[in-house]
PDB file of N, CA and C in Angstrom:
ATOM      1  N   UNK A   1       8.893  -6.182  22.418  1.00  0.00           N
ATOM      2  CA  UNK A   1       8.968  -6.448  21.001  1.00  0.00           C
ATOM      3  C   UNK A   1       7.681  -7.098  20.498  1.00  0.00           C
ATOM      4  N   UNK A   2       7.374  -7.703  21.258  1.00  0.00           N
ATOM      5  CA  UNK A   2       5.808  -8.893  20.587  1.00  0.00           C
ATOM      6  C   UNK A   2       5.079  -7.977  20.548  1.00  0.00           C
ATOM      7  N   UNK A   3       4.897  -7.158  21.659  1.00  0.00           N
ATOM      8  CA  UNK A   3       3.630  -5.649  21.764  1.00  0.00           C
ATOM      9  C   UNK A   3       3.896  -4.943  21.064  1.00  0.00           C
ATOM     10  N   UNK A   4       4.854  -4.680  20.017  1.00  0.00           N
ATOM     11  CA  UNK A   4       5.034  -3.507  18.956  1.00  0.00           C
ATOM     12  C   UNK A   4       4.407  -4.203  17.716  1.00  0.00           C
ATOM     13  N   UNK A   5       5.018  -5.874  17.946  1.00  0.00           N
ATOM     14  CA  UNK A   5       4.498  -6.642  16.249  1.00  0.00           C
ATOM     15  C   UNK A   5       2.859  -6.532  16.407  1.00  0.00           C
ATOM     16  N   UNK A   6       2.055  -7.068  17.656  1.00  0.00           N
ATOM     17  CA  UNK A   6       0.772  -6.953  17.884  1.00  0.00           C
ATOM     18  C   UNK A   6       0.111  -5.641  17.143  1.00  0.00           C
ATOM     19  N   UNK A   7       0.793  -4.084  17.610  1.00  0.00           N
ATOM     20  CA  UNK A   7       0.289  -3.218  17.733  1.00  0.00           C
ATOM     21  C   UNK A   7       0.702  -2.559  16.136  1.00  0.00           C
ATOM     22  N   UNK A   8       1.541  -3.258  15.475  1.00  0.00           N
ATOM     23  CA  UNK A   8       1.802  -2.722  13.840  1.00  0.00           C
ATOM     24  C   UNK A   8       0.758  -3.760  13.187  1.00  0.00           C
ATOM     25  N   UNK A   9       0.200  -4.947  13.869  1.00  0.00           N
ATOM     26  CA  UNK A   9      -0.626  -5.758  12.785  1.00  0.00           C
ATOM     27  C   UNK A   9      -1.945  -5.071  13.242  1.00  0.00           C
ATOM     28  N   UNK A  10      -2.325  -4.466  14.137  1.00  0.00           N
ATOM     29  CA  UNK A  10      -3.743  -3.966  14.377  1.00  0.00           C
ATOM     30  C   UNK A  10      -3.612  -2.824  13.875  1.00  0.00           C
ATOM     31  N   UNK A  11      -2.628  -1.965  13.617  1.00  0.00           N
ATOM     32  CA  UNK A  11      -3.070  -0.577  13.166  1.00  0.00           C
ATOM     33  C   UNK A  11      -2.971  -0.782  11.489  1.00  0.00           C
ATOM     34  N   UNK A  12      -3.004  -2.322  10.911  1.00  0.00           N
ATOM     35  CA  UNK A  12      -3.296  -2.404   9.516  1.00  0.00           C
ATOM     36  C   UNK A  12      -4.607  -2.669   9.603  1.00  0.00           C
ATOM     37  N   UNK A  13      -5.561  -3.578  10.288  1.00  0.00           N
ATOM     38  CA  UNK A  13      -6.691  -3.953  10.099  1.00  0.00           C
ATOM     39  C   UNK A  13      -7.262  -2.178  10.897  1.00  0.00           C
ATOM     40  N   UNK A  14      -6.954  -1.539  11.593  1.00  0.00           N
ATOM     41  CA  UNK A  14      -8.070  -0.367  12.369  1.00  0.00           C
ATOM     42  C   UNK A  14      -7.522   0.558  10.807  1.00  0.00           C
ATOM     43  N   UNK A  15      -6.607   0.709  10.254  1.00  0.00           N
ATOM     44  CA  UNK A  15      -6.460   1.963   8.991  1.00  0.00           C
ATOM     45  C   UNK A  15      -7.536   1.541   8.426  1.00  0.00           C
ATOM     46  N   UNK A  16      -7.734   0.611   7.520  1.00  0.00           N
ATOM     47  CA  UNK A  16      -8.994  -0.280   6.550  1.00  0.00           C
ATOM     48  C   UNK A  16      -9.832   0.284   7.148  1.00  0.00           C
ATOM     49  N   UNK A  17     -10.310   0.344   8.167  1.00  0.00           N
ATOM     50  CA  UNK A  17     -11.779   0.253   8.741  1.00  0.00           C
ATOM     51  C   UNK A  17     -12.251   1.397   8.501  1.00  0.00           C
ATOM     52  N   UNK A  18     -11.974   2.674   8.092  1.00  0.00           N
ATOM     53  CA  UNK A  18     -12.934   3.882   8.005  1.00  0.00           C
ATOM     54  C   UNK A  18     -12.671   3.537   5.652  1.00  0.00           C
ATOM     55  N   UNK A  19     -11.848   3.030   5.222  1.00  0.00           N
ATOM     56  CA  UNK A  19     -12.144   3.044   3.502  1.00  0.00           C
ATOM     57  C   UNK A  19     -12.833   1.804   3.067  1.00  0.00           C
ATOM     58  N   UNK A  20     -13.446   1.685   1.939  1.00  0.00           N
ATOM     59  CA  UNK A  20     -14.094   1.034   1.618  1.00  0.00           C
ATOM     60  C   UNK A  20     -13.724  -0.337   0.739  1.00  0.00           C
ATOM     61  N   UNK A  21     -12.933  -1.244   1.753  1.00  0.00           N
ATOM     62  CA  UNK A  21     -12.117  -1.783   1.392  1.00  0.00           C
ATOM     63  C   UNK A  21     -13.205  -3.359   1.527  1.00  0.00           C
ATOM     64  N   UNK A  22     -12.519  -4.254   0.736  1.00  0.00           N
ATOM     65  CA  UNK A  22     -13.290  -5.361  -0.245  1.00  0.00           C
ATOM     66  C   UNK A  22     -12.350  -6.608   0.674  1.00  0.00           C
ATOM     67  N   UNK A  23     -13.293  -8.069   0.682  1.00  0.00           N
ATOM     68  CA  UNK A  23     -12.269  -8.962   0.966  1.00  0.00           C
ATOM     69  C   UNK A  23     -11.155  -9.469   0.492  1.00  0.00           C
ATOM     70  N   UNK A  24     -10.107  -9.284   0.778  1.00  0.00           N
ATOM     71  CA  UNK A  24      -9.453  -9.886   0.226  1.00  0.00           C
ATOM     72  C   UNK A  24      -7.989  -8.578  -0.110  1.00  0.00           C
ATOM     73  N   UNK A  25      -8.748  -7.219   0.326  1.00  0.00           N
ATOM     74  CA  UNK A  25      -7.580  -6.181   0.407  1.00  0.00           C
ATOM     75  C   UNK A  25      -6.697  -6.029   1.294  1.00  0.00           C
ATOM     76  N   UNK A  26      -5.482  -6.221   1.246  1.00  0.00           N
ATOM     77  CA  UNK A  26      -4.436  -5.992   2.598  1.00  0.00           C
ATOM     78  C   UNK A  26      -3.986  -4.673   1.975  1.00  0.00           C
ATOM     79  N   UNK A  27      -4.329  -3.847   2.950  1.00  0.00           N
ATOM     80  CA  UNK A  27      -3.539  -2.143   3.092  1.00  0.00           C
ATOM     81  C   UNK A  27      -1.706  -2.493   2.673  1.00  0.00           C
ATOM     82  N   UNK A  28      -0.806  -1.207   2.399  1.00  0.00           N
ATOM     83  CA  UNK A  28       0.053  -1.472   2.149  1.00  0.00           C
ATOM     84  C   UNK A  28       0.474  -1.517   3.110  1.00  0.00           C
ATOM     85  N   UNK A  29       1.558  -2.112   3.926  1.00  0.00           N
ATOM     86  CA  UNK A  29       2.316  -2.546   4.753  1.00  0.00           C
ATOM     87  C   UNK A  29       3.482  -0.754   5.044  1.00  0.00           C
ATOM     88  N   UNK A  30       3.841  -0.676   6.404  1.00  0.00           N
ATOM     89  CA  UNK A  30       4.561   0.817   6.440  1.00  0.00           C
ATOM     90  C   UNK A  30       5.996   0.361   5.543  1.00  0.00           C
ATOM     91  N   UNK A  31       6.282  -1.076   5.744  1.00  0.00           N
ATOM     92  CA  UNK A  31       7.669  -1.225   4.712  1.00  0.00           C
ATOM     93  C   UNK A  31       7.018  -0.513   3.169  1.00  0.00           C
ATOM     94  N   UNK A  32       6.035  -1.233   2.650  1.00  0.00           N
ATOM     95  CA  UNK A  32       5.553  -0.670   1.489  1.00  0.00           C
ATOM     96  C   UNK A  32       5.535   1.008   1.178  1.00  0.00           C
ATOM     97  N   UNK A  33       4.855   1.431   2.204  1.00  0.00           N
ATOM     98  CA  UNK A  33       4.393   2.884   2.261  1.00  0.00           C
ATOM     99  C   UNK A  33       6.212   3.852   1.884  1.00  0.00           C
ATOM    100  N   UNK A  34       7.285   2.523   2.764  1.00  0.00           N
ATOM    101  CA  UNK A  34       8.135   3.721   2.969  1.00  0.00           C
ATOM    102  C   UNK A  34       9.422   3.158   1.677  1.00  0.00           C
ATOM    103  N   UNK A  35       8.677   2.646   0.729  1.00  0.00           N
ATOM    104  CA  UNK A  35       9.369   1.942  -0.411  1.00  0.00           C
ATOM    105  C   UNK A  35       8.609   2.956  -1.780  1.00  0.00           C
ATOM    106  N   UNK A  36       7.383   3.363  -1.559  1.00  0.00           N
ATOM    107  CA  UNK A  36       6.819   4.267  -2.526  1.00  0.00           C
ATOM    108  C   UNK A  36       7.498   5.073  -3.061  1.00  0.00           C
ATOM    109  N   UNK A  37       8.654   6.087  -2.512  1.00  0.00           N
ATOM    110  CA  UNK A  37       9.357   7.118  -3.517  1.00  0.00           C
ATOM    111  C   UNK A  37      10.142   6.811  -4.185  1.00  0.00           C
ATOM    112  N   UNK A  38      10.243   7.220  -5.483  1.00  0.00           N
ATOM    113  CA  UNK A  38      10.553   6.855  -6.699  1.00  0.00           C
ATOM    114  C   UNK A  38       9.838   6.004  -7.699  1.00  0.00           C
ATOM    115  N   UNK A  39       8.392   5.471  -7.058  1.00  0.00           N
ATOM    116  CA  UNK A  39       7.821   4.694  -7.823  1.00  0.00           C
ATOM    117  C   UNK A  39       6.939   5.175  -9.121  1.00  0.00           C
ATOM    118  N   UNK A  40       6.557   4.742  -9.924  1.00  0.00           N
ATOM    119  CA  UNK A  40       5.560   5.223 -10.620  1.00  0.00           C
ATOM    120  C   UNK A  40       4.012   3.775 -10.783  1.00  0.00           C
ATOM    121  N   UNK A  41       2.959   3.925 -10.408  1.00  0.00           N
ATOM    122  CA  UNK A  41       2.100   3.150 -11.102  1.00  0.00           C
ATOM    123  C   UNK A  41       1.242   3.756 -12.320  1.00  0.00           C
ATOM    124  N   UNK A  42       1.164   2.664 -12.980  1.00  0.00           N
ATOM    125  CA  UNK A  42       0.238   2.636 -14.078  1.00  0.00           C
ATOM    126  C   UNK A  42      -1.096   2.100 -14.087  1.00  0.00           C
ATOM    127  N   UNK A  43      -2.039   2.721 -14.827  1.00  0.00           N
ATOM    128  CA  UNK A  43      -3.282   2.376 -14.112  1.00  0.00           C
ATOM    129  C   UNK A  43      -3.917   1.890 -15.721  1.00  0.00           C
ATOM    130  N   UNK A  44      -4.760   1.199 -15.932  1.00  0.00           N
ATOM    131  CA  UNK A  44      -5.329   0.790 -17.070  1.00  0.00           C
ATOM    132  C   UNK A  44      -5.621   1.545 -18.127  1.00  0.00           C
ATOM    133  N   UNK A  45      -5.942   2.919 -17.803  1.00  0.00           N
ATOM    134  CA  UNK A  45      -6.503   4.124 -19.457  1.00  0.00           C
ATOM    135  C   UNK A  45      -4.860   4.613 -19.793  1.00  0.00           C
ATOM    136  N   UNK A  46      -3.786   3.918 -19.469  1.00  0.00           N
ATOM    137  CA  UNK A  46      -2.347   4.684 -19.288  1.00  0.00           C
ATOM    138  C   UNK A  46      -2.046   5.486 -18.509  1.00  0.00           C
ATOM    139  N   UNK A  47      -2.996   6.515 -17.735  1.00  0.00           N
ATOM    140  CA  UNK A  47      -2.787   7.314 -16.725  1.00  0.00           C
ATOM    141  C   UNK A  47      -1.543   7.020 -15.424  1.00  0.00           C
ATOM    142  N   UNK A  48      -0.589   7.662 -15.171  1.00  0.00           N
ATOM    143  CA  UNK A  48       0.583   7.354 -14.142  1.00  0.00           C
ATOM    144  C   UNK A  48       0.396   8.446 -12.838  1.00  0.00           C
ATOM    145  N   UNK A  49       1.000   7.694 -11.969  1.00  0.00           N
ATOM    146  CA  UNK A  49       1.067   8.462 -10.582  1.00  0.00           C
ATOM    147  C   UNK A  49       2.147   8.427 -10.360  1.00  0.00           C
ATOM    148  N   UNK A  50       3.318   9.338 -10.268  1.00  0.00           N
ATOM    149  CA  UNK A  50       4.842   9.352  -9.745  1.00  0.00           C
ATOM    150  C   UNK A  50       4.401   9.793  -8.500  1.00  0.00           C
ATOM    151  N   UNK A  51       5.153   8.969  -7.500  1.00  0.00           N
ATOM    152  CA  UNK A  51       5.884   9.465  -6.432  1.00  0.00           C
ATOM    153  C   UNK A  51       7.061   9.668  -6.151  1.00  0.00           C
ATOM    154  N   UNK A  52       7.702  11.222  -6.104  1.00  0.00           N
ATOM    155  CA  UNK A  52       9.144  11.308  -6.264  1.00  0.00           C
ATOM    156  C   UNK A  52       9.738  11.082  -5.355  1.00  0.00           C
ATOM    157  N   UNK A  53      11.124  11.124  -5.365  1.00  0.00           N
ATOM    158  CA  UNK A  53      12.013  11.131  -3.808  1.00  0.00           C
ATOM    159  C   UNK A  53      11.837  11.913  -3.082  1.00  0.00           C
ATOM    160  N   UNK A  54      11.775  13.415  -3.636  1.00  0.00           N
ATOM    161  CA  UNK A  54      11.279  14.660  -2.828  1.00  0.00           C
ATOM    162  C   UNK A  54      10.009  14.834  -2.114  1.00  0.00           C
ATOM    163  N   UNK A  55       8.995  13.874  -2.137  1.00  0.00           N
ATOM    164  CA  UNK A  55       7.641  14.364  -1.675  1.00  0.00           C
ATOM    165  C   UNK A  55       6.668  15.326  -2.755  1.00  0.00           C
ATOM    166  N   UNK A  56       7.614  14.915  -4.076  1.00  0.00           N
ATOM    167  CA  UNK A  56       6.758  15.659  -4.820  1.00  0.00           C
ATOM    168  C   UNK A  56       6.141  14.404  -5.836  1.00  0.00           C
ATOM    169  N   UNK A  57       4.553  14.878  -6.597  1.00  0.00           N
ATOM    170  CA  UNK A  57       3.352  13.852  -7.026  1.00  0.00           C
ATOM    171  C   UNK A  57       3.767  14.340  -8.612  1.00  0.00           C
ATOM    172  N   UNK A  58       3.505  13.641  -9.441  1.00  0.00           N
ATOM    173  CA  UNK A  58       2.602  13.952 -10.565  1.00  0.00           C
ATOM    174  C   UNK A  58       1.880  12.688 -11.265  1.00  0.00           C
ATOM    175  N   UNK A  59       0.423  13.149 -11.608  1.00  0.00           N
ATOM    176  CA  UNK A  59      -0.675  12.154 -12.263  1.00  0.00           C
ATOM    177  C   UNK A  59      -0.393  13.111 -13.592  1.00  0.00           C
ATOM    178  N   UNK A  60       0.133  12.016 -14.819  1.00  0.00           N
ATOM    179  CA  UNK A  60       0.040  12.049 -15.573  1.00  0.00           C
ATOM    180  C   UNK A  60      -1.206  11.055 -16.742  1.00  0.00           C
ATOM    181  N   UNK A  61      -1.946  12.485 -17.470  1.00  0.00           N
ATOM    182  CA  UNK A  61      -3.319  11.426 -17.819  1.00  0.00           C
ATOM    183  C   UNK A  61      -2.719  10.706 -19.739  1.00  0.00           C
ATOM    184  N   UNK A  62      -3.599   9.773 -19.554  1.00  0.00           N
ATOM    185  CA  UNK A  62      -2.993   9.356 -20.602  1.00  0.00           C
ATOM    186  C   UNK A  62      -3.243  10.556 -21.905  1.00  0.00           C
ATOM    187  N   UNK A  63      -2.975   9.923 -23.464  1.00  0.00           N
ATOM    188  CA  UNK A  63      -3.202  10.733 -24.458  1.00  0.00           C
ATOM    189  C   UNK A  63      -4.775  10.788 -24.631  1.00  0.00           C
ATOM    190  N   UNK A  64      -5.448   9.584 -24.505  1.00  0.00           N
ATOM    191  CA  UNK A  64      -6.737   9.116 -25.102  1.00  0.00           C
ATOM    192  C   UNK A  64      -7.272  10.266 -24.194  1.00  0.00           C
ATOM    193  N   UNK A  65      -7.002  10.447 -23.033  1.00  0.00           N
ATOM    194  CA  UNK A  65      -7.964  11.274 -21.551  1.00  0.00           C
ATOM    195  C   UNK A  65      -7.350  12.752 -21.929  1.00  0.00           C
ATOM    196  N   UNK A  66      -6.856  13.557 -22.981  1.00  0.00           N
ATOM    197  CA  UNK A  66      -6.190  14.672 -23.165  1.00  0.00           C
ATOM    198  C   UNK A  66      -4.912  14.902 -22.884  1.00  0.00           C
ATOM    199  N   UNK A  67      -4.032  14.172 -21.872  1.00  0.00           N
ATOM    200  CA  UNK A  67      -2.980  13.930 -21.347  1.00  0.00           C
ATOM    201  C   UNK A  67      -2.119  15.634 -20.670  1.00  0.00           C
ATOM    202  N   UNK A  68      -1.786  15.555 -20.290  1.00  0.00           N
ATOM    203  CA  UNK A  68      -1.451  16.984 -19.530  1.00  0.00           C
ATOM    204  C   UNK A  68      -0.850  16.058 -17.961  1.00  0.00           C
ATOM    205  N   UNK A  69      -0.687  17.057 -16.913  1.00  0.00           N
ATOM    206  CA  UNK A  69      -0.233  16.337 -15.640  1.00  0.00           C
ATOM    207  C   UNK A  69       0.102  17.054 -14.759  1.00  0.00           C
ATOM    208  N   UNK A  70      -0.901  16.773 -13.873  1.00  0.00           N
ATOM    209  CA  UNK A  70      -1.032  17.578 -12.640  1.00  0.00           C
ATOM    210  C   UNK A  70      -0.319  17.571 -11.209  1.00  0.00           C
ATOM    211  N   UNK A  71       0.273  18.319 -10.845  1.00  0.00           N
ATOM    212  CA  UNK A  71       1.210  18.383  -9.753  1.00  0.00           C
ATOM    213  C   UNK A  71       1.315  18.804  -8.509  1.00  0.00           C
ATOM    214  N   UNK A  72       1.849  18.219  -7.567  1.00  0.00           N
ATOM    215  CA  UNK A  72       1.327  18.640  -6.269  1.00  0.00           C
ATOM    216  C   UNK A  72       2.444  17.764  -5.867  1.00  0.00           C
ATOM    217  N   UNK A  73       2.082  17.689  -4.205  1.00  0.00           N
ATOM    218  CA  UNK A  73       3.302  17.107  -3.050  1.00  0.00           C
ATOM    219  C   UNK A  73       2.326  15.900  -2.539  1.00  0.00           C
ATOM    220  N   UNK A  74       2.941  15.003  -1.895  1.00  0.00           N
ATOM    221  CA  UNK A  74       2.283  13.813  -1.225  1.00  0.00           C
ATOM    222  C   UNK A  74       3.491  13.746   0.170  1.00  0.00           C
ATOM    223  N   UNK A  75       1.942  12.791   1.120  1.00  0.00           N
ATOM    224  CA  UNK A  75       2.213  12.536   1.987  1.00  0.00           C
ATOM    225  C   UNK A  75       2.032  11.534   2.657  1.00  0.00           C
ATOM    226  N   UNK A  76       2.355  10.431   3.755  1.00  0.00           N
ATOM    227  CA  UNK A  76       1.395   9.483   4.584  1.00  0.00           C
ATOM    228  C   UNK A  76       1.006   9.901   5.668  1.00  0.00           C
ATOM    229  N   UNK A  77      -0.423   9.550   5.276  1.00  0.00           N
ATOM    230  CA  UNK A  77      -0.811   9.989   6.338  1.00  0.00           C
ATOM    231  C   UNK A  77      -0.616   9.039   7.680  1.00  0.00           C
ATOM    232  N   UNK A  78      -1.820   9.301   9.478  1.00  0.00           N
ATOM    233  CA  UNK A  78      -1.995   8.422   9.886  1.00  0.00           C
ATOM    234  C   UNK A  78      -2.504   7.113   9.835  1.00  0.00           C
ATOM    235  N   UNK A  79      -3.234   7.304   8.757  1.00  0.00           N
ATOM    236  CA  UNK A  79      -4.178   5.904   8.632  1.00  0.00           C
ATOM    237  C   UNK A  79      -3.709   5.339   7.634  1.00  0.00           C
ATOM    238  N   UNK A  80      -2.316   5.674   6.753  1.00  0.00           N
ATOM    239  CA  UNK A  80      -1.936   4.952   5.807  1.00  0.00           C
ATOM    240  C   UNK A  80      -2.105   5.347   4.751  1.00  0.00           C
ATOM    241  N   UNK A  81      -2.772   6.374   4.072  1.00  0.00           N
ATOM    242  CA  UNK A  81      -3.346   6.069   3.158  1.00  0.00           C
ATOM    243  C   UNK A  81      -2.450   7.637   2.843  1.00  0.00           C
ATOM    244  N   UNK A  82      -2.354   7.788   1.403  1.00  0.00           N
ATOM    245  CA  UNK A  82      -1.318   8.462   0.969  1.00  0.00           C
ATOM    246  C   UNK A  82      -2.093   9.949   0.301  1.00  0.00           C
ATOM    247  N   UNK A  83      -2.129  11.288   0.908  1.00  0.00           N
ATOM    248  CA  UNK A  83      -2.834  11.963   0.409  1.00  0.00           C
ATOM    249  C   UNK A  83      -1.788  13.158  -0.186  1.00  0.00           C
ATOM    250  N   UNK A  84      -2.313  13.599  -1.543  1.00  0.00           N
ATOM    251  CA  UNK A  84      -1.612  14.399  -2.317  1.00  0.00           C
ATOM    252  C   UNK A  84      -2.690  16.198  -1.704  1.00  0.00           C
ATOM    253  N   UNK A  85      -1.801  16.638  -2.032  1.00  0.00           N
ATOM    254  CA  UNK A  85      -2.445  18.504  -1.879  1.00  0.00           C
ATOM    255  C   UNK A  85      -1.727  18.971  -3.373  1.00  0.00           C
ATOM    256  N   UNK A  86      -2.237  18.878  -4.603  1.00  0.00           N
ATOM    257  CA  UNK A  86      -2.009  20.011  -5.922  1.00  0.00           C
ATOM    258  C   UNK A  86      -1.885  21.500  -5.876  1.00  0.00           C
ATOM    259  N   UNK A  87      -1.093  21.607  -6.848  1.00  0.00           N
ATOM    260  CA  UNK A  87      -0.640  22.504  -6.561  1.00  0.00           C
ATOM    261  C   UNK A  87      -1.754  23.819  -7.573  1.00  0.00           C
ATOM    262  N   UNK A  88      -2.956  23.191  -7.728  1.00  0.00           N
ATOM    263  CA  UNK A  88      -3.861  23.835  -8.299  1.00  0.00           C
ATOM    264  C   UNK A  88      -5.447  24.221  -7.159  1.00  0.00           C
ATOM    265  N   UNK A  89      -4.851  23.646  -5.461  1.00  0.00           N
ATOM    266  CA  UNK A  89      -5.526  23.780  -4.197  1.00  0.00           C
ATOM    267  C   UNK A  89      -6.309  22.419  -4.011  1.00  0.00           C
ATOM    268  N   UNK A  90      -6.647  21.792  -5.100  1.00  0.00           N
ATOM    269  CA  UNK A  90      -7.318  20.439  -4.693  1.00  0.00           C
ATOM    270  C   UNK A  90      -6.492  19.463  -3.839  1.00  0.00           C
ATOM    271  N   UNK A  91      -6.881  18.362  -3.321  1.00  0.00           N
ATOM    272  CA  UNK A  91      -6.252  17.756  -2.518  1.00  0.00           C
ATOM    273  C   UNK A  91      -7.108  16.505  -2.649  1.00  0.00           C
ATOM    274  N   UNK A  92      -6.130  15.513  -2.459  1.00  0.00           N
ATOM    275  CA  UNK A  92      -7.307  14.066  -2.064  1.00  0.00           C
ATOM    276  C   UNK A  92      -6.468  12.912  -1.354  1.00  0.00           C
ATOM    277  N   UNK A  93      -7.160  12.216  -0.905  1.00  0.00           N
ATOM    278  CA  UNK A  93      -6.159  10.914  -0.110  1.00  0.00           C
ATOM    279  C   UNK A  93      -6.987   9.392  -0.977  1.00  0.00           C
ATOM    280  N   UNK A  94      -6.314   8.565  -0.888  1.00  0.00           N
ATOM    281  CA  UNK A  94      -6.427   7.192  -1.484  1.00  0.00           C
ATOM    282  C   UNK A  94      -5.389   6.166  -0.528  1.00  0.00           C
ATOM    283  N   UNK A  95      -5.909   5.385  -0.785  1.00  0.00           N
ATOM    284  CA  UNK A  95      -5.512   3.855   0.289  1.00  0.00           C
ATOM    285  C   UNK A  95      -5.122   3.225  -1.135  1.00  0.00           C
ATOM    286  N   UNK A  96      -3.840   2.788  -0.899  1.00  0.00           N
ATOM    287  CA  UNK A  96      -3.127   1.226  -1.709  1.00  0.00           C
ATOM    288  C   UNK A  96      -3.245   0.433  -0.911  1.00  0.00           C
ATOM    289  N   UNK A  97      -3.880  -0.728  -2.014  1.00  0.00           N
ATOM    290  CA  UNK A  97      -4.259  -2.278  -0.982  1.00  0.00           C
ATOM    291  C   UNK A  97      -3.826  -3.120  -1.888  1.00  0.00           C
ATOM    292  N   UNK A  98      -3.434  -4.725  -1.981  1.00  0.00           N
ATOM    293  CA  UNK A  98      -2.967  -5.205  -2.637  1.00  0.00           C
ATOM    294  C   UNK A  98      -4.571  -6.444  -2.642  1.00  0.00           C
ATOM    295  N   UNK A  99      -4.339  -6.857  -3.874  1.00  0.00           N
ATOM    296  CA  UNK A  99      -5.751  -7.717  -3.472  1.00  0.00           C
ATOM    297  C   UNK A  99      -5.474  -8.796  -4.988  1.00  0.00           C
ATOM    298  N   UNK A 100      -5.330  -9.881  -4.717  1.00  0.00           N
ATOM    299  CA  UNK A 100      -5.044 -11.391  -5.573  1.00  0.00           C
ATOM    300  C   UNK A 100      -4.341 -10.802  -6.644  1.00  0.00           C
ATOM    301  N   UNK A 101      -2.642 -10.555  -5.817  1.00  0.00           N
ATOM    302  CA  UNK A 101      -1.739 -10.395  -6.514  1.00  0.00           C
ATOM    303  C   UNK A 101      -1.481  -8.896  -7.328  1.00  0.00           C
ATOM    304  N   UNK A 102      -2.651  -7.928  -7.109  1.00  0.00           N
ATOM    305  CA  UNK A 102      -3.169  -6.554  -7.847  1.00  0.00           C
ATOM    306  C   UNK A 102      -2.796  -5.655  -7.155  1.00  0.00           C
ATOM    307  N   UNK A 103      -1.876  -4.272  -7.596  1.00  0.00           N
ATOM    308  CA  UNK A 103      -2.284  -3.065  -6.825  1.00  0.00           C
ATOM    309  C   UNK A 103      -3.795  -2.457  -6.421  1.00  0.00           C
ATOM    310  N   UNK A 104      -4.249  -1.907  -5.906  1.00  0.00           N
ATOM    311  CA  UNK A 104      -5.544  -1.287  -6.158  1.00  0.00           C
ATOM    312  C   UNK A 104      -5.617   0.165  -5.244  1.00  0.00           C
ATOM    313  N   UNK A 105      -6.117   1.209  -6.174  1.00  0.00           N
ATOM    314  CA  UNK A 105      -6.028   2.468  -5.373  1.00  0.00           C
ATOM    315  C   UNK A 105      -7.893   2.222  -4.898  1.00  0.00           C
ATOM    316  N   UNK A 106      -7.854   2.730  -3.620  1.00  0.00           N
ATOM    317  CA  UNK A 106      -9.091   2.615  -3.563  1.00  0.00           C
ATOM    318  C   UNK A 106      -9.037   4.656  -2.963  1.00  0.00           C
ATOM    319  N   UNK A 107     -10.023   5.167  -3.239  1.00  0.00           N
ATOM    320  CA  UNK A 107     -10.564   6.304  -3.677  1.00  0.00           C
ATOM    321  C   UNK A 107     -11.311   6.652  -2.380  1.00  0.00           C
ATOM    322  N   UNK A 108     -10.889   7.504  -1.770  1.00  0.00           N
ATOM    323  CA  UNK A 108     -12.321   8.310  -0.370  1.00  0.00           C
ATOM    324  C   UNK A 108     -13.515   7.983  -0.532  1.00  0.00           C
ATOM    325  N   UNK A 109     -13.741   8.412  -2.076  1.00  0.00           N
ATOM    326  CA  UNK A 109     -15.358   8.152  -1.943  1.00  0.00           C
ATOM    327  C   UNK A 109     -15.792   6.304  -2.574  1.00  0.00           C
ATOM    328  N   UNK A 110     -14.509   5.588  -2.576  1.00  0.00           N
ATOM    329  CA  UNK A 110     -14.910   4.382  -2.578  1.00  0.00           C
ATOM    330  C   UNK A 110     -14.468   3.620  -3.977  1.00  0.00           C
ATOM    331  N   UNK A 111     -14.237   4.740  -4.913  1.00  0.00           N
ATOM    332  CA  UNK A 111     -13.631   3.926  -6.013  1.00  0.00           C
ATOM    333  C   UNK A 111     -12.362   3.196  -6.229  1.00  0.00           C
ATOM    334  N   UNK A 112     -12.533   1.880  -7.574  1.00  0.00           N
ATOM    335  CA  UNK A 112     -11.275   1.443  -7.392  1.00  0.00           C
ATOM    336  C   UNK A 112     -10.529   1.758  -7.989  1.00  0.00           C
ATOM    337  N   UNK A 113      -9.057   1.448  -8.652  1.00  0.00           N
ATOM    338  CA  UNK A 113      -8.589   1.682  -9.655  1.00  0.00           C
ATOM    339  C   UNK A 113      -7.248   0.471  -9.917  1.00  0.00           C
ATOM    340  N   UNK A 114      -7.423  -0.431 -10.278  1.00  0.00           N
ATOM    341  CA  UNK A 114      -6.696  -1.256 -10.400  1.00  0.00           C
ATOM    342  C   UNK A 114      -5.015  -0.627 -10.925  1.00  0.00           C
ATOM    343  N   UNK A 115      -3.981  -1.568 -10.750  1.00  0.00           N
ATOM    344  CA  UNK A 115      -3.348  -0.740 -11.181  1.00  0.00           C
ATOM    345  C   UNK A 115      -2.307  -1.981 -12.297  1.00  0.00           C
ATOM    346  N   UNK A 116      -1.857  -1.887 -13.365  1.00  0.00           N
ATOM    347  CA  UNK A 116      -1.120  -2.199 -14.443  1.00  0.00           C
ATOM    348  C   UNK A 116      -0.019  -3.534 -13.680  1.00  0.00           C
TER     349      UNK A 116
END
């Protein structure tokens, strides 16, 4: 039992280590990861990310950004980090980290996105 708690707190600090994660970010926890369906976040321009019960995504953009909403399936991956495949062939993965009390999507290529 101690070697499983050891080996679930190191595979939070080894996921972090390939995204471009800031002090003070703790990755989401697998309780977290496996609490995500049904959620929706909100991100500052109004833009939303559903995650459904089914494994199905939609980013809805706000009005100001043209608003429309793009759809696809999500998944977790190994390293945690939650990657969608659209159903328009694009695909991308992002890491949720929590950081002084904040959601934060952090982005492959490094961006953040705070979340509401």
């Amino acid at each position: 039992m101690r070697f499983m708690v050891l080996l679930l707190m190191m595979s939070g600090a080894a996921r972090a280590a390939d995204w471009a994660t800031k002090p003070g970010d703790a990755p989401f926890s697998a309780a977290e990861l496996a609490a995500l369906p049904g959620q929706v976040l909100v991100f500052f321009d109004d833009g939303t990310s559903h995650y459904l019960n089914d494994g199905a995504y939609a980013y809805t953009y706000s009005g100001a950004n043209g608003g429309g909403t793009a759809w696809g399936s999500y998944r977790i991956a190994d390293d945690g980090s939650i990657c969608v495949d659209y159903v328009s062939g694009a695909s991308r993965c992002d890491l949720l980290v929590r950081n002084a009390g904040r959601i934060v999507v952090i982005t492959e290529d490094g961006e953040r996105y705070p979340v509401r």
